[in-house]
Protein backbone atom coordinates (compact mmCIF):
# COMPACT_ATOMS: atom_id res chain seq x y z
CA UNK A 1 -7.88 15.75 15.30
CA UNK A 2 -10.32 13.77 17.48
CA UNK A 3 -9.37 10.24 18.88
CA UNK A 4 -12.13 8.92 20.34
CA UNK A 5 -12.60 5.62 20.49
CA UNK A 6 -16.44 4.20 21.01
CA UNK A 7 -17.49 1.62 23.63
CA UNK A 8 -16.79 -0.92 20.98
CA UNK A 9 -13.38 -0.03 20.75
CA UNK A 10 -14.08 1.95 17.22
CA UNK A 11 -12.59 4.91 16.08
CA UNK A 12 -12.48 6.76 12.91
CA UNK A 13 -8.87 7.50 11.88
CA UNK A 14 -7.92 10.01 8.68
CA UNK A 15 -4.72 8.30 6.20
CA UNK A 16 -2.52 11.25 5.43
CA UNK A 17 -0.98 12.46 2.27
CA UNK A 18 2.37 9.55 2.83
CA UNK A 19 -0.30 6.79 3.88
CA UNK A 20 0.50 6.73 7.54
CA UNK A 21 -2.57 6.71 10.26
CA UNK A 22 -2.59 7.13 13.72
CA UNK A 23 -3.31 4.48 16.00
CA UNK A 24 -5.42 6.46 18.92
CA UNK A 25 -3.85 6.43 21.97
CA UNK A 26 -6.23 4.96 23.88
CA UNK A 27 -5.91 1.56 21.57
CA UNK A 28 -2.25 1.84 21.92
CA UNK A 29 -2.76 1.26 25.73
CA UNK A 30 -5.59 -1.46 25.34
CA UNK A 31 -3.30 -3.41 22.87
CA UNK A 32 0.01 -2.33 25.06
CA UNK A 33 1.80 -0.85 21.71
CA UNK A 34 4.74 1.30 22.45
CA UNK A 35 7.38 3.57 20.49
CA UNK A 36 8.65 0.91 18.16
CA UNK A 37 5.78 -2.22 18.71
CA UNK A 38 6.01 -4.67 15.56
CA UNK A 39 2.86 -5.49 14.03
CA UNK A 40 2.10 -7.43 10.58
CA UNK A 41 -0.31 -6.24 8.66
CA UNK A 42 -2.77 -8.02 6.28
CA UNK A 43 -5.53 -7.85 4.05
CA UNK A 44 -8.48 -10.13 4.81
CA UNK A 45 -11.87 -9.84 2.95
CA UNK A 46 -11.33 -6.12 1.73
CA UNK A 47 -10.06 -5.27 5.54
CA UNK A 48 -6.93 -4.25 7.03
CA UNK A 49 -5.57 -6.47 9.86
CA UNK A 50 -2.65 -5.38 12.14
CA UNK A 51 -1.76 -7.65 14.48
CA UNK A 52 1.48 -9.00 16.81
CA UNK A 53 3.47 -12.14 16.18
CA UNK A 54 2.46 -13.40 19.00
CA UNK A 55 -1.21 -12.53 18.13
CA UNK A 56 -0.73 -14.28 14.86
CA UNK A 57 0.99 -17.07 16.26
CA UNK A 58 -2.21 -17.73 19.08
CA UNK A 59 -4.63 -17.48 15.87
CA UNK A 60 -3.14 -19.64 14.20
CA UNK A 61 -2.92 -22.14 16.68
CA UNK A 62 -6.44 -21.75 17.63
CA UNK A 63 -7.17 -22.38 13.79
CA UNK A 64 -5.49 -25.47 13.40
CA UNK A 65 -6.87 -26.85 16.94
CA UNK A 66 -10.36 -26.33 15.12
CA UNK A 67 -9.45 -28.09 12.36
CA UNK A 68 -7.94 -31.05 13.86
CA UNK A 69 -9.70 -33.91 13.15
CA UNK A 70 -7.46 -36.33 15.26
CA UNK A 71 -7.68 -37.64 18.58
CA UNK A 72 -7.65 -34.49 21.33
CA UNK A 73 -4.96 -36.67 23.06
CA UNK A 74 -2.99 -37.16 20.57
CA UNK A 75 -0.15 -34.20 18.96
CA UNK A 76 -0.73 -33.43 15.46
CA UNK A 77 3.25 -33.46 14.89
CA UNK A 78 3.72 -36.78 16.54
CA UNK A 79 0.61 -38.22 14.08
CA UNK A 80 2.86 -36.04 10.70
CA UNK A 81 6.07 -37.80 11.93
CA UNK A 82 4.34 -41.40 12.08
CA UNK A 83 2.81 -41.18 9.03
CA UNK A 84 6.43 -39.92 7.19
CA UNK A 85 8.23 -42.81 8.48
CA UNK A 86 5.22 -45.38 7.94
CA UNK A 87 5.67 -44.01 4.08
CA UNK A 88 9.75 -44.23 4.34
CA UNK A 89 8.99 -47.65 6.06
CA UNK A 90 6.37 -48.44 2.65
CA UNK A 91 9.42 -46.88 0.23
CA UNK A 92 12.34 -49.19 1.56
CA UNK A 93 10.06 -52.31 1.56
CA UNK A 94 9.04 -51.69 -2.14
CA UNK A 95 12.62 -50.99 -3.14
């Protein structure tokens, strides 16, 4: 079976009779998967995305960085904590 990856990093890869694929080697070494790597896998838009924790961890940072609305200064956990205990604060006064 062929495993040639393209310029653009594609390859065509066959699923086998128990589901599995193989990951050409030459990916394996551009994504530095060994014997026993972890990845997560998920479907997005009718695709199949495999990717590390760490990989998934740095997206979703990058996600919620683009999303922030605050101050670029300021920590987004720092402005969830003061608004909790601003509401607490807002509870005990009312009570």
């Amino acid at each position: 079976m062929s495993e040639q990856v393209d310029d653009a990093g594609h390859a065509e890869v066959v699923v086998n009779r128990d589901g599995r694929i193989l990951i050409p080697a030459q990916v394996r070494r551009d994504l530095g998967l060994a014997a026993g790597s972890t990845l997560l896998l998920s479907v997005e838009d009718g695709r199949v995305v495999m990717e590390s924790r760490a990989q998934l961890v740095a997206r979703m940072r990058r996600e919620i960085a683009a999303e922030w609305q605050g101050d670029p200064q300021d920590s987004a956990a720092d402005e969830l904590i003061a608004e909790r205990r601003a509401e607490a604060a807002t509870e005990d006064a009312s009570s």
